[in-house]
N, C-alpha and C. Protein backbone atom coordinates (compact mmCIF):
# COMPACT_ATOMS: atom_id res chain seq x y z
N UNK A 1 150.62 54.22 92.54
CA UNK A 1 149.51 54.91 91.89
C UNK A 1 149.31 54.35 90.50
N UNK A 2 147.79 53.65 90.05
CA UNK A 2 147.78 53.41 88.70
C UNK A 2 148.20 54.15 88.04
N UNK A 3 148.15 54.16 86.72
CA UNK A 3 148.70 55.21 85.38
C UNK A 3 147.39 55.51 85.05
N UNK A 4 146.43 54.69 84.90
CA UNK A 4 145.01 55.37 84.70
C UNK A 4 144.10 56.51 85.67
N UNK A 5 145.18 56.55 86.69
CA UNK A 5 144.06 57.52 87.38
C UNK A 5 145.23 59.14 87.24
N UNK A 6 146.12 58.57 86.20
CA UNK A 6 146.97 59.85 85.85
C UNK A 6 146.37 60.93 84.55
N UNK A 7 145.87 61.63 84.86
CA UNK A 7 144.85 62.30 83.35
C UNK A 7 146.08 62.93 82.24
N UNK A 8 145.77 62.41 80.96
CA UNK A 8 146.09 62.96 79.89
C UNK A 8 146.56 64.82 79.94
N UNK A 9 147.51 64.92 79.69
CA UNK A 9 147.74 66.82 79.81
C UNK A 9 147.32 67.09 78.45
N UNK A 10 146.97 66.05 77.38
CA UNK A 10 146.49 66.49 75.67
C UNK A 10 145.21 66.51 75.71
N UNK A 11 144.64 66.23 76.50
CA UNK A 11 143.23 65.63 76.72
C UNK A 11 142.14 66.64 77.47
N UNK A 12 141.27 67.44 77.00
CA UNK A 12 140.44 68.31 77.63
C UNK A 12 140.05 67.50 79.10
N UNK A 13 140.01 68.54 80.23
CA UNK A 13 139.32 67.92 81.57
C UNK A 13 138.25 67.53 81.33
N UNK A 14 137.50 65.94 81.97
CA UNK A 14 136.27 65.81 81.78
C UNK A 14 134.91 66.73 82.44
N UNK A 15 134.38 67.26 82.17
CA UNK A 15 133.17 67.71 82.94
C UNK A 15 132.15 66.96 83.26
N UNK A 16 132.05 67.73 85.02
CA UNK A 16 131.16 66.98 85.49
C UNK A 16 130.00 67.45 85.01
N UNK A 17 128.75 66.45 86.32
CA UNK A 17 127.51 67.02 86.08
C UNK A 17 127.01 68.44 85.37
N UNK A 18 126.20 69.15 85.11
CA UNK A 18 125.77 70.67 84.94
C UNK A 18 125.29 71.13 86.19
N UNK A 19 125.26 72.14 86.92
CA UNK A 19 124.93 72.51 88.46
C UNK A 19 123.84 72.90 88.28
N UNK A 20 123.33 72.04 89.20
CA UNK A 20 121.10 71.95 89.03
C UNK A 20 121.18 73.72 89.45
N UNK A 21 120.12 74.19 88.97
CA UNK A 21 119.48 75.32 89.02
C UNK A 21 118.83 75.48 90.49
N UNK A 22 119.30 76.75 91.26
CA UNK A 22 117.70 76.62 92.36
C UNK A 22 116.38 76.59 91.61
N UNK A 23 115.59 76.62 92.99
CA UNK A 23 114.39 76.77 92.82
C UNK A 23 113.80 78.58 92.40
N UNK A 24 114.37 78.97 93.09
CA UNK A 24 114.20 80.37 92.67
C UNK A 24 114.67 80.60 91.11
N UNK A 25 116.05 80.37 90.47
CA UNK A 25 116.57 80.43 89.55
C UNK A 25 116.13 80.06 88.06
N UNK A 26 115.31 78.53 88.82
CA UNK A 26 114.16 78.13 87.66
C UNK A 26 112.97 78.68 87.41
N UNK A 27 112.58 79.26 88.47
CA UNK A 27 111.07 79.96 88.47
C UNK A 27 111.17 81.20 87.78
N UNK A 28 112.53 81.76 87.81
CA UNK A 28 112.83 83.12 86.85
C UNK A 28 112.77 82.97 85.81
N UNK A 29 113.74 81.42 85.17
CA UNK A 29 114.10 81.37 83.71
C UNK A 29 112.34 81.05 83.27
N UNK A 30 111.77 80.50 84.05
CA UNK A 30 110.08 79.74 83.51
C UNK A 30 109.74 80.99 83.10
N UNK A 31 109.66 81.89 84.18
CA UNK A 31 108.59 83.34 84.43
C UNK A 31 108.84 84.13 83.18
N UNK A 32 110.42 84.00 82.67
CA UNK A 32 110.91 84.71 81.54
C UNK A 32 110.57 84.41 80.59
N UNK A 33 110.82 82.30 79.97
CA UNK A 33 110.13 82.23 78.79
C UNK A 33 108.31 82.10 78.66
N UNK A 34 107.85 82.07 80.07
CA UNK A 34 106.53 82.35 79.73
C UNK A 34 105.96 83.57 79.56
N UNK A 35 106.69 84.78 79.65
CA UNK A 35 105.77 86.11 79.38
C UNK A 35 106.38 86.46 78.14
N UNK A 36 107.17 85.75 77.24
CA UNK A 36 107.52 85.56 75.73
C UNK A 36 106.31 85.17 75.19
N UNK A 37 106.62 83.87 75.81
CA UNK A 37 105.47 83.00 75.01
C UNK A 37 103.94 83.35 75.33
N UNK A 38 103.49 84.04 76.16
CA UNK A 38 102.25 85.10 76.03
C UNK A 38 102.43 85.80 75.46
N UNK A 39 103.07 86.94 74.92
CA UNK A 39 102.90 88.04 74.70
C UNK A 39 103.32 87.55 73.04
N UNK A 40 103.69 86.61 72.57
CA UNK A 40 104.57 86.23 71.13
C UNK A 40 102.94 85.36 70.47
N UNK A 41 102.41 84.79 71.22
CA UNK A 41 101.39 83.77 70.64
C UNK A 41 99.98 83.55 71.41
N UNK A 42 99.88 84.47 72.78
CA UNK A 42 98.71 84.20 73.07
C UNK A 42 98.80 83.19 74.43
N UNK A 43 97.63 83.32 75.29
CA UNK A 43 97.57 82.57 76.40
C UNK A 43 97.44 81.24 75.75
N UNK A 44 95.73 80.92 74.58
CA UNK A 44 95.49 79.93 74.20
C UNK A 44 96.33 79.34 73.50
N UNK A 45 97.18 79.77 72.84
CA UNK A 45 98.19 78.87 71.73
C UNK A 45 99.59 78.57 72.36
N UNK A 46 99.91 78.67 73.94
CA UNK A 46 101.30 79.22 74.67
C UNK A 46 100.59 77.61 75.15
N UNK A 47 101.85 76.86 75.10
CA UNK A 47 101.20 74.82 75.68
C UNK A 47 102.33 75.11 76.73
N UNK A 48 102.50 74.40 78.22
CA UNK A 48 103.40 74.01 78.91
C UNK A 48 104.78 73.83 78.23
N UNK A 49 104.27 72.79 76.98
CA UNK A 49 105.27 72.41 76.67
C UNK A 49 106.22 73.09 76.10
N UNK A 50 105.93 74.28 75.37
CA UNK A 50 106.19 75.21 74.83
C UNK A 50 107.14 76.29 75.71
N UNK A 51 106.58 76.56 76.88
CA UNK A 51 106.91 76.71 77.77
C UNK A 51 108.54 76.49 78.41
N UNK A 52 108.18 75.22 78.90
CA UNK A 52 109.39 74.18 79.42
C UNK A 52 110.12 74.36 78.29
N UNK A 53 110.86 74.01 77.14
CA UNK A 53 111.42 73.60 76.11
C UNK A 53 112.05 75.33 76.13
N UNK A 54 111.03 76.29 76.12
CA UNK A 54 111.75 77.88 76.14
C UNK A 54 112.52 78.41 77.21
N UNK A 55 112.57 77.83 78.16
CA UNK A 55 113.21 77.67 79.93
C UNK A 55 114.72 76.40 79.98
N UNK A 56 114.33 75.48 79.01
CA UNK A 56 115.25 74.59 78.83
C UNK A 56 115.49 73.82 79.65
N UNK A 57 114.20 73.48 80.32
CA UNK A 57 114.47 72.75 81.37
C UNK A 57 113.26 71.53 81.00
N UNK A 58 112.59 70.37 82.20
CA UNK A 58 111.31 69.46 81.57
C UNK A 58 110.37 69.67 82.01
N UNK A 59 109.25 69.17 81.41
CA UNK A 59 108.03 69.72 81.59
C UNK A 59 107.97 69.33 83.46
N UNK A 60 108.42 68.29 83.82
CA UNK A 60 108.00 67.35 85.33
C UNK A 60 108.77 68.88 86.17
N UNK A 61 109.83 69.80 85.95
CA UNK A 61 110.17 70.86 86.72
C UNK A 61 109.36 71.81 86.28
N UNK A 62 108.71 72.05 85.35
CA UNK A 62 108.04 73.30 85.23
C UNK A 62 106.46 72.94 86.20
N UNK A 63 106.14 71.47 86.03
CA UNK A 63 104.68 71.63 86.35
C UNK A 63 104.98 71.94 87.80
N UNK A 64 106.11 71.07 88.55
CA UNK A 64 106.32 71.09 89.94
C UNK A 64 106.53 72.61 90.48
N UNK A 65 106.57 73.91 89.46
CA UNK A 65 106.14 75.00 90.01
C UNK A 65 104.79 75.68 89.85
N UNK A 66 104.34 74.80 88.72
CA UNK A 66 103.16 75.84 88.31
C UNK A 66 102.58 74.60 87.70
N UNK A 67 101.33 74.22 88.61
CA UNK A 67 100.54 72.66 88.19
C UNK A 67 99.58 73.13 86.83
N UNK A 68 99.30 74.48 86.52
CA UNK A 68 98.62 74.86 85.40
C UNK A 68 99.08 76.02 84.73
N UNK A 69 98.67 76.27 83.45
CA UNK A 69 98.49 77.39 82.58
C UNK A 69 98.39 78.64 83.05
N UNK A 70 96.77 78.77 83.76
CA UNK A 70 96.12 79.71 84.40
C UNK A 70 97.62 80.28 85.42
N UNK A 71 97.88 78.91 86.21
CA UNK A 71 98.62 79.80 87.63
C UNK A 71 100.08 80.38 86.93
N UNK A 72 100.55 80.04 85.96
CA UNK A 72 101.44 80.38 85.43
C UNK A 72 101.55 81.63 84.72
N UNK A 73 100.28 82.26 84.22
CA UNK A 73 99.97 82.98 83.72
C UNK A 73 99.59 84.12 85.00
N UNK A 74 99.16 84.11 85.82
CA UNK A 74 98.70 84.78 87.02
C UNK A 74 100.23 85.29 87.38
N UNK A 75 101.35 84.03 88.07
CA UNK A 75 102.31 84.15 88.30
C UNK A 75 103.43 85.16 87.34
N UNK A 76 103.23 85.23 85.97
CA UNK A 76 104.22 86.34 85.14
C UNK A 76 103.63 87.48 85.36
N UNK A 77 101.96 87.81 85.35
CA UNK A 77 101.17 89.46 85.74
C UNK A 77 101.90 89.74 87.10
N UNK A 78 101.86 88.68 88.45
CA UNK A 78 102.70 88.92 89.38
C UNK A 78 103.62 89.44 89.48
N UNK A 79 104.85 88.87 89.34
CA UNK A 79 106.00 89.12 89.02
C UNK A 79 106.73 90.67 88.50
N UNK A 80 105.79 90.88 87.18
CA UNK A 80 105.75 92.15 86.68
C UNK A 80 104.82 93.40 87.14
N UNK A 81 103.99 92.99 88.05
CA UNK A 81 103.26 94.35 87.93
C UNK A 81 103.78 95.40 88.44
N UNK A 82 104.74 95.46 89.13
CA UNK A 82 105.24 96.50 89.57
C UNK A 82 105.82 97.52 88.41
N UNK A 83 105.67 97.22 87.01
CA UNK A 83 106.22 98.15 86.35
C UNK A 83 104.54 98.61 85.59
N UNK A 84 103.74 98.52 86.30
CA UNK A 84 102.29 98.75 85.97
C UNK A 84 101.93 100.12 86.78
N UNK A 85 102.42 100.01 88.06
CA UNK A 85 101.91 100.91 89.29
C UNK A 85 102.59 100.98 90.27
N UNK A 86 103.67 101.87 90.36
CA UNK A 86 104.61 101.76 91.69
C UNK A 86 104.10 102.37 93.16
N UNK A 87 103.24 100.76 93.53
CA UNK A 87 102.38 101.03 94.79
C UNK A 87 102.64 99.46 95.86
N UNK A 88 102.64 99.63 97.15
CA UNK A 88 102.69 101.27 97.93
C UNK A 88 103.83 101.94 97.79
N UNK A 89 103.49 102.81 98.28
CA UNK A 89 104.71 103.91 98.34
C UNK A 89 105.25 103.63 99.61
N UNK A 90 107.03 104.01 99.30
CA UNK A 90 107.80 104.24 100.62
C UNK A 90 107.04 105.03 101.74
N UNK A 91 106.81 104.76 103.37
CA UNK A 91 106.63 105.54 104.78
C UNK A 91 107.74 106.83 104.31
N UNK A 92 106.94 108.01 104.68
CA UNK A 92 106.98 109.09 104.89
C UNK A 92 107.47 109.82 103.62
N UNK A 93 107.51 109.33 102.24
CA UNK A 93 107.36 109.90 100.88
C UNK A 93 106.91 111.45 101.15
N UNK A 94 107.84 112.21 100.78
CA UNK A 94 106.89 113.68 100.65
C UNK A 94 107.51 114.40 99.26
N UNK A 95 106.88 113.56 98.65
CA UNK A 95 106.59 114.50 97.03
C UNK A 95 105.54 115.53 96.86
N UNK A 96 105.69 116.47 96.03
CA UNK A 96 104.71 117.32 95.31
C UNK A 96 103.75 116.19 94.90
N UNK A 97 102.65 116.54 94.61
CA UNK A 97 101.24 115.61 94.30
C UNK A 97 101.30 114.97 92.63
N UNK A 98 102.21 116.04 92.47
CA UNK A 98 102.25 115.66 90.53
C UNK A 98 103.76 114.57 90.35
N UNK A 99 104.42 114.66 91.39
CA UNK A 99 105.81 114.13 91.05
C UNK A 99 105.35 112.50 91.81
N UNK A 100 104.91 112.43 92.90
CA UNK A 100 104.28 111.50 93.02
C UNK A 100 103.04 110.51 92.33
N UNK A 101 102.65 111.27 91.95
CA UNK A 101 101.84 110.45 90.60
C UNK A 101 102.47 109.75 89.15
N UNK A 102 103.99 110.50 89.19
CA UNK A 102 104.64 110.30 88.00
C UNK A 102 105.03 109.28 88.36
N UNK A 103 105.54 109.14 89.37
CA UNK A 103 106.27 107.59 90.03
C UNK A 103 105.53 106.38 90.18
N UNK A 104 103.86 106.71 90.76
CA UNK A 104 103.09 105.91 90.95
C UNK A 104 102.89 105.29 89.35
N UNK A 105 102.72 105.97 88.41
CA UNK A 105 102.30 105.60 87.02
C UNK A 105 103.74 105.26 86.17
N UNK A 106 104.61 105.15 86.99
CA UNK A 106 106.27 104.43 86.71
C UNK A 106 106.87 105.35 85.13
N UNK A 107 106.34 106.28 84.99
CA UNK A 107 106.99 107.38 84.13
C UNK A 107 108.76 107.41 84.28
N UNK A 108 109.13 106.44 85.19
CA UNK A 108 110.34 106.85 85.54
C UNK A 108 111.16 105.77 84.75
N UNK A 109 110.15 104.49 83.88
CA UNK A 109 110.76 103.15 83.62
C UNK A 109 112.15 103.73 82.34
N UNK A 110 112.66 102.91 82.53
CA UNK A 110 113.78 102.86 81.01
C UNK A 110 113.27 103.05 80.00
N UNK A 111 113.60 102.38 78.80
CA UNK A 111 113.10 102.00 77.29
C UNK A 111 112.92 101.17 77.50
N UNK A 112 113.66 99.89 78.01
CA UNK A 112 113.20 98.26 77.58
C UNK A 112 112.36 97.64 78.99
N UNK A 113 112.34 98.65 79.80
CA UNK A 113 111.12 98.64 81.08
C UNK A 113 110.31 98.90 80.55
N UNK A 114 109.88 100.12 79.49
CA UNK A 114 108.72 100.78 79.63
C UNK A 114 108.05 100.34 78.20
N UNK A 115 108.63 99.26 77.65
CA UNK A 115 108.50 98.64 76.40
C UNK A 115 107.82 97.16 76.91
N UNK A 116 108.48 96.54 78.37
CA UNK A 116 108.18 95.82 78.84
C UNK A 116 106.30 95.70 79.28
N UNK A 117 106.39 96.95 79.90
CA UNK A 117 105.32 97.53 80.58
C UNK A 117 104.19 97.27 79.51
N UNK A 118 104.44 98.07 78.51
CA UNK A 118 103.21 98.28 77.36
C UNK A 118 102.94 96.93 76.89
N UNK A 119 103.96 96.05 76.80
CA UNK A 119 103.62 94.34 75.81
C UNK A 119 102.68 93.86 77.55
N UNK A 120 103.24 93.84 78.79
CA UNK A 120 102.22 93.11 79.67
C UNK A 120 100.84 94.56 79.84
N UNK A 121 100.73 95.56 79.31
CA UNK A 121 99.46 96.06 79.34
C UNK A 121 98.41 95.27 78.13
N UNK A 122 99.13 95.26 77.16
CA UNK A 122 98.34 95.05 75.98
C UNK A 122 98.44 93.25 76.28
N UNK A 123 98.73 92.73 76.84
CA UNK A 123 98.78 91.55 77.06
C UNK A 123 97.19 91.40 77.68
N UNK A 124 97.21 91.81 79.00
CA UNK A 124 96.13 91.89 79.64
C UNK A 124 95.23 92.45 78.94
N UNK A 125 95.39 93.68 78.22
CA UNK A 125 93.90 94.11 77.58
C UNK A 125 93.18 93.10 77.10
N UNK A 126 94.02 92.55 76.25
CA UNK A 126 94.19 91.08 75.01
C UNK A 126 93.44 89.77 75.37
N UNK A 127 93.97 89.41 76.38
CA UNK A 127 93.85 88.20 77.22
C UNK A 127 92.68 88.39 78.15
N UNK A 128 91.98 88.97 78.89
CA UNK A 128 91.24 89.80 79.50
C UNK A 128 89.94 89.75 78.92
N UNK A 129 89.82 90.15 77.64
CA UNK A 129 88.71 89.79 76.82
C UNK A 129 88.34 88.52 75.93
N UNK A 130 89.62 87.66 76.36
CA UNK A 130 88.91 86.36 74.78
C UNK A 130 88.83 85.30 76.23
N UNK A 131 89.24 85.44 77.75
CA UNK A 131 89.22 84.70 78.31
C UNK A 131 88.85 85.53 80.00
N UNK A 132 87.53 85.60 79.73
CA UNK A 132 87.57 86.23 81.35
C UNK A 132 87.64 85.89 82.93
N UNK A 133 87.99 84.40 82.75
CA UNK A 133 88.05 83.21 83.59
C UNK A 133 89.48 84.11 84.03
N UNK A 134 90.40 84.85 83.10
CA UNK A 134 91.83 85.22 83.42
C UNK A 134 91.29 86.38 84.32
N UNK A 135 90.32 86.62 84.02
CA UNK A 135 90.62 88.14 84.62
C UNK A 135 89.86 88.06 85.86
N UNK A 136 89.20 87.19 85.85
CA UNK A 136 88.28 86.82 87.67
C UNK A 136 89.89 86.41 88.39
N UNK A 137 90.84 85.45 87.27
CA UNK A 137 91.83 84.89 88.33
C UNK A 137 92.79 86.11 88.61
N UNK A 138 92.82 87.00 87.94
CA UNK A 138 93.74 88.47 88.23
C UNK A 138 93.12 89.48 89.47
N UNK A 139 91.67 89.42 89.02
CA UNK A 139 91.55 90.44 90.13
C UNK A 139 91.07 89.70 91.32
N UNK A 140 90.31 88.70 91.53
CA UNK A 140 89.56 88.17 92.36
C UNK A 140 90.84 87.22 93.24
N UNK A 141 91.61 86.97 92.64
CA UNK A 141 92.93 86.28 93.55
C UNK A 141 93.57 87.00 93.86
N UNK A 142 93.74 88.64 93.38
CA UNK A 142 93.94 89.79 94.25
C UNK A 142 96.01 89.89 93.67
N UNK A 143 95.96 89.07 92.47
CA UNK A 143 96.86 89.12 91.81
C UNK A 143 97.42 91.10 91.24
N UNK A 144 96.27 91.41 90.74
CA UNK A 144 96.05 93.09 89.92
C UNK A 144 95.24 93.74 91.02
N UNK A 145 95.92 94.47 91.85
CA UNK A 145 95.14 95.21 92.67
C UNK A 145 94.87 96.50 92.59
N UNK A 146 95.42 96.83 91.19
CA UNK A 146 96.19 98.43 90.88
C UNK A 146 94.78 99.78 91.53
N UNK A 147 93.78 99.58 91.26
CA UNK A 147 92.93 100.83 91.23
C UNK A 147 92.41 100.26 92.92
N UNK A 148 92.32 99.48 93.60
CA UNK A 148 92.66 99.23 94.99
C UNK A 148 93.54 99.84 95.60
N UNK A 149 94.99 99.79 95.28
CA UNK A 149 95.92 100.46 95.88
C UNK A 149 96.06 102.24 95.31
N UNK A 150 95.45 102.73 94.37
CA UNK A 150 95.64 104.05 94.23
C UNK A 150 94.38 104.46 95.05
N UNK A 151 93.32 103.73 95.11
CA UNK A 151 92.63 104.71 96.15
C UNK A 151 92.89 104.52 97.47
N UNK A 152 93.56 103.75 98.38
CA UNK A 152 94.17 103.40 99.40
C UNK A 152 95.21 104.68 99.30
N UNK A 153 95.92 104.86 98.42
CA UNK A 153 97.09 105.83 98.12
C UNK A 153 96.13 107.07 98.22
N UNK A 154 94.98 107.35 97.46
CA UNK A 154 94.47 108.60 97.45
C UNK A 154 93.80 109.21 99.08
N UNK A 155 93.36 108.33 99.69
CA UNK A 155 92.16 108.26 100.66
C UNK A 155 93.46 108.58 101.50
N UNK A 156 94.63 108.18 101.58
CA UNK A 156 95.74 108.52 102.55
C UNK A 156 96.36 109.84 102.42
N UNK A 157 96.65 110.50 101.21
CA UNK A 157 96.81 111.58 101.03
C UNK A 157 95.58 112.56 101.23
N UNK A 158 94.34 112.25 101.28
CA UNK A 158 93.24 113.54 101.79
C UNK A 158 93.90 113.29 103.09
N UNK A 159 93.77 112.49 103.74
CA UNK A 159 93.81 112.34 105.22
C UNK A 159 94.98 112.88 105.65
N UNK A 160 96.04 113.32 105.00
CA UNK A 160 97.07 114.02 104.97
C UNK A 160 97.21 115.55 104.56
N UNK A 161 96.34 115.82 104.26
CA UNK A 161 95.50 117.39 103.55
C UNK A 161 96.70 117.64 102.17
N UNK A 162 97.04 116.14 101.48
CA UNK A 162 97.81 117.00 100.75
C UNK A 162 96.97 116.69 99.29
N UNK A 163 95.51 116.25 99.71
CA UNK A 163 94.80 116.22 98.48
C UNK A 163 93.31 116.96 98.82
N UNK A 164 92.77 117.86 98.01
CA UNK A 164 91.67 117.42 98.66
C UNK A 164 90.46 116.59 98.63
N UNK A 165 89.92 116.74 99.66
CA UNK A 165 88.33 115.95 99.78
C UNK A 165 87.68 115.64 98.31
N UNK A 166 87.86 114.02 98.43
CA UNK A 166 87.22 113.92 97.10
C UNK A 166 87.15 112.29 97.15
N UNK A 167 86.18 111.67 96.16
CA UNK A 167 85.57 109.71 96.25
C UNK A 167 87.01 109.11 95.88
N UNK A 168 87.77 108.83 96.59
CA UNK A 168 89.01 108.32 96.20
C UNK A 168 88.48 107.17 94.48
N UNK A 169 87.82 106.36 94.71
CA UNK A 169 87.28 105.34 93.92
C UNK A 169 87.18 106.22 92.43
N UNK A 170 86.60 107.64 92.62
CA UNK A 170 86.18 107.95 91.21
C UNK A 170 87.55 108.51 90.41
N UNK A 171 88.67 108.80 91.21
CA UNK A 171 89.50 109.29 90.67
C UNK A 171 90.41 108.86 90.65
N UNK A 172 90.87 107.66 91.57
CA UNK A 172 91.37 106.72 91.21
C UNK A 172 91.54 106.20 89.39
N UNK A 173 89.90 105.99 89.29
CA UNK A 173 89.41 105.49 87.91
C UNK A 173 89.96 106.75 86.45
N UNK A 174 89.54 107.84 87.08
CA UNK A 174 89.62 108.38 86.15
C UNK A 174 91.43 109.03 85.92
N UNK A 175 92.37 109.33 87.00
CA UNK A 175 93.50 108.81 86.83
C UNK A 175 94.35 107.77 86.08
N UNK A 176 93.84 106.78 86.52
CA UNK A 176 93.97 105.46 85.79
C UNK A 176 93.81 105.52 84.09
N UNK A 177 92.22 106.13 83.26
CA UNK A 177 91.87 106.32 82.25
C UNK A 177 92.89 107.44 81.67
N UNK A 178 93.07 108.52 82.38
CA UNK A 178 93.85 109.57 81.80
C UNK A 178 95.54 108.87 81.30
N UNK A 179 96.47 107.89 82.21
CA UNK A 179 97.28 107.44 81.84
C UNK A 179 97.18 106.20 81.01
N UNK A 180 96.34 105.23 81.24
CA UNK A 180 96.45 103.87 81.09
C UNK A 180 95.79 104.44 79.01
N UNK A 181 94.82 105.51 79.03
CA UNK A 181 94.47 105.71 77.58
C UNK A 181 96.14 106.66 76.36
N UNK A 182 96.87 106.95 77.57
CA UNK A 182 97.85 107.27 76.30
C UNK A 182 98.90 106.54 76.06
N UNK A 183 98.86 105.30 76.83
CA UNK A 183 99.59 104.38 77.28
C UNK A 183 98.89 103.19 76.03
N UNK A 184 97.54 102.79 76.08
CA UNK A 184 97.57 101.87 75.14
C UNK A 184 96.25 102.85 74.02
N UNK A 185 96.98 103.39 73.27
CA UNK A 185 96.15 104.04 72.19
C UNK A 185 95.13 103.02 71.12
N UNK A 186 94.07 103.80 71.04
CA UNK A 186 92.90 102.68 70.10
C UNK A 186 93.84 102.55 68.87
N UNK A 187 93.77 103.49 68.18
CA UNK A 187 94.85 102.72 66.94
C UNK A 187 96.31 102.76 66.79
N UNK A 188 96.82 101.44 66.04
CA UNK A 188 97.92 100.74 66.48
C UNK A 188 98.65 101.71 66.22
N UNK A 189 99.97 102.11 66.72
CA UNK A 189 101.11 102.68 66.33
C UNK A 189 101.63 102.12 65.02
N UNK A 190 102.06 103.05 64.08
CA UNK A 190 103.53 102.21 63.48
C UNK A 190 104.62 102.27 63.62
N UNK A 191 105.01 103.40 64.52
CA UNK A 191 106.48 103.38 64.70
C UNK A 191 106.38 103.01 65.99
N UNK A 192 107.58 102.86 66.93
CA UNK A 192 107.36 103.09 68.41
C UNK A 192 107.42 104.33 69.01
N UNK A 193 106.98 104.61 69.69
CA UNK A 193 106.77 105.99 70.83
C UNK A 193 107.79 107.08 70.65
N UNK A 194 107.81 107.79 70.96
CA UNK A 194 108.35 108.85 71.42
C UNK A 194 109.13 109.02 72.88
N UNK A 195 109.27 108.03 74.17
CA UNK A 195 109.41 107.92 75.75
C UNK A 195 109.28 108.85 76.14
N UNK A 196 110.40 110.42 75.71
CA UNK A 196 109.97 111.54 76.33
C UNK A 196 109.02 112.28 75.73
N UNK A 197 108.41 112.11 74.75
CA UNK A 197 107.07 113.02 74.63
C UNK A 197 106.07 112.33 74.91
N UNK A 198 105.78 110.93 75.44
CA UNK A 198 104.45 110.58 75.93
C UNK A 198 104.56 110.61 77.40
N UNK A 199 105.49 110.83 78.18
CA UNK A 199 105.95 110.65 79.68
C UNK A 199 105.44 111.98 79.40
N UNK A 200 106.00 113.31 78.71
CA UNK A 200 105.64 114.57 78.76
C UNK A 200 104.32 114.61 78.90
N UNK A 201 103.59 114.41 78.26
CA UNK A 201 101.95 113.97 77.64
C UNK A 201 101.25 113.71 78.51
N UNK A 202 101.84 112.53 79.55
CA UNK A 202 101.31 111.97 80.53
C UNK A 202 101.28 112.99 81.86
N UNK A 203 102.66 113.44 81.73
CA UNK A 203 102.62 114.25 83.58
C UNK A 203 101.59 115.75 82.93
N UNK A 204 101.43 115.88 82.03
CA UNK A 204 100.18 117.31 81.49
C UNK A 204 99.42 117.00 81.99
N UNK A 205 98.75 115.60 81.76
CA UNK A 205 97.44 114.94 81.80
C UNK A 205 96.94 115.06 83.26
N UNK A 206 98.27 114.33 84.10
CA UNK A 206 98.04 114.62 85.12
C UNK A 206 97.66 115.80 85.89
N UNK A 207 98.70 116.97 85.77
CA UNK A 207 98.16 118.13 85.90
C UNK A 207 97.02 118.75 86.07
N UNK A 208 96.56 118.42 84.68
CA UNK A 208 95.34 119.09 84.40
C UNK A 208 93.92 118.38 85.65
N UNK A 209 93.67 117.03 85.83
CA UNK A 209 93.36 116.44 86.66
C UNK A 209 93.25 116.96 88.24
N UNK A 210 94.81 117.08 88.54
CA UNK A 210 95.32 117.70 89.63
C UNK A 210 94.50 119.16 90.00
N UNK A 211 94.64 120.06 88.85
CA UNK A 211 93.86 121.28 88.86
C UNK A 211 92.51 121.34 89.19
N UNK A 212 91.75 120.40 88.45
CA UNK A 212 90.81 119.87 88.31
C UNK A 212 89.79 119.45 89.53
N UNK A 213 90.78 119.05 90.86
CA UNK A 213 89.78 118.89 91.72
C UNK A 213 90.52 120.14 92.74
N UNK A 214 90.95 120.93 92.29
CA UNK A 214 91.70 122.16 93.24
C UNK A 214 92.71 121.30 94.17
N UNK A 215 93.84 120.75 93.54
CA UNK A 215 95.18 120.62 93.87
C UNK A 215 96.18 121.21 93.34
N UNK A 216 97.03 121.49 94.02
CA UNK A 216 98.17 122.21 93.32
C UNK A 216 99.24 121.48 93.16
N UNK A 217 99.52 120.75 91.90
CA UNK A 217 100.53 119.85 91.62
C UNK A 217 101.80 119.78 91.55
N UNK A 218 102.02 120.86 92.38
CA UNK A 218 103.93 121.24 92.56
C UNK A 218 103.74 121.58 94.16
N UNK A 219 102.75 121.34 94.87
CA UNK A 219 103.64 121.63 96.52
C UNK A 219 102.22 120.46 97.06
């Protein structure tokens, strides 16, 4: 046996290669530093490159998941919306009408979920208006389906008599307005929230709604 293929015991082991990342694994770390880098600087000022370099990986692996901006940007609203609207609901769910709405409107998130939630709402508000090319690619690619799936959700519960008769579409909307308005308030906060007094705030809101078209929001 040579003496050179005998390793030093003073001598740190050499390391090999670094173990390539999956494909899944990279698309997380991307998905992660790109809804930073939206929500920190903007769709328009957020470059690939910027991107890649925040993922730590090269631009030639980031494009090979996401050939553009746009789809990359589509792809993080993806990813996250479920902390937007927890829809559909589990087969054979039998909540009270008000406890089910709390869930649907994810009242149930953490702090750094429901902190999450508000930076990709105000993201979209944000983004939504200086670029509406984003928002044909959100709803029209069927990316944001949210007021789709609550009247799908609503139109299933009349048909279940546990709502009543009523334009799923209009209340859908106005559901939506009752949470989504205490959720992103016209003027800015300066402190942060309160969690349990705007979750409180929110399931009232609901309520009152609930009452509103003669439901009873506890059975």
């Amino acid at each position: 046996m040579s003496t050179s293929s005998i390793a030093d015991p003073g001598q740190p082991p050499r390391r090999g290669r670094p173990r390539k990342l999956t494909d899944d694994a990279q698309k997380a770390r991307i998905l992660e530093a790109a809804m930073t880098a939206f929500i920190t600087r903007g769709f328009a000022r957020t470059t690939m490159a910027d991107v890649a370099a925040s993922a730590g990986m090269s631009k030639r692996d980031l494009y090979r998941h996401f050939p553009e901006k746009s789809a990359l940007f589509g792809a993080v609203i993806r990813a996250r919306r479920h902390l937007i609207l927890g829809l559909p609901r589990p087969e054979g769910e039998d909540l009270p009408p008000l406890d089910m709405l709390c869930c649907i409107f994810r009242l149930d998130l953490d702090t750094r979920e429901a902190e999450e939630r508000d930076a990709l709402l105000n993201l979209l508000a944000r983004e939504s208006l200086l670029f509406p090319e984003l928002n044909a690619l959100l709803y029209e690619g069927g990316i944001i389906r949210s007021r789709e799936l609550l009247m799908d959700w609503i139109a299933a519960e009349i048909a279940r008599g546990r709502l009543p008769d009523c334009d799923p579409g209009c209340l859908a909307g106005l559901l939506m307005d009752v949470v989504f308005g205490a959720l992103l308030p016209r003027r800015k906060r300066k402190e942060k929230p309160d969690r349990q007094r705007q979750s409180e705030e929110i399931r009232t809101r609901l309520a009152i709604v609930l009452r509103g078209i003669g439901a009873d929001p506890a059975t």
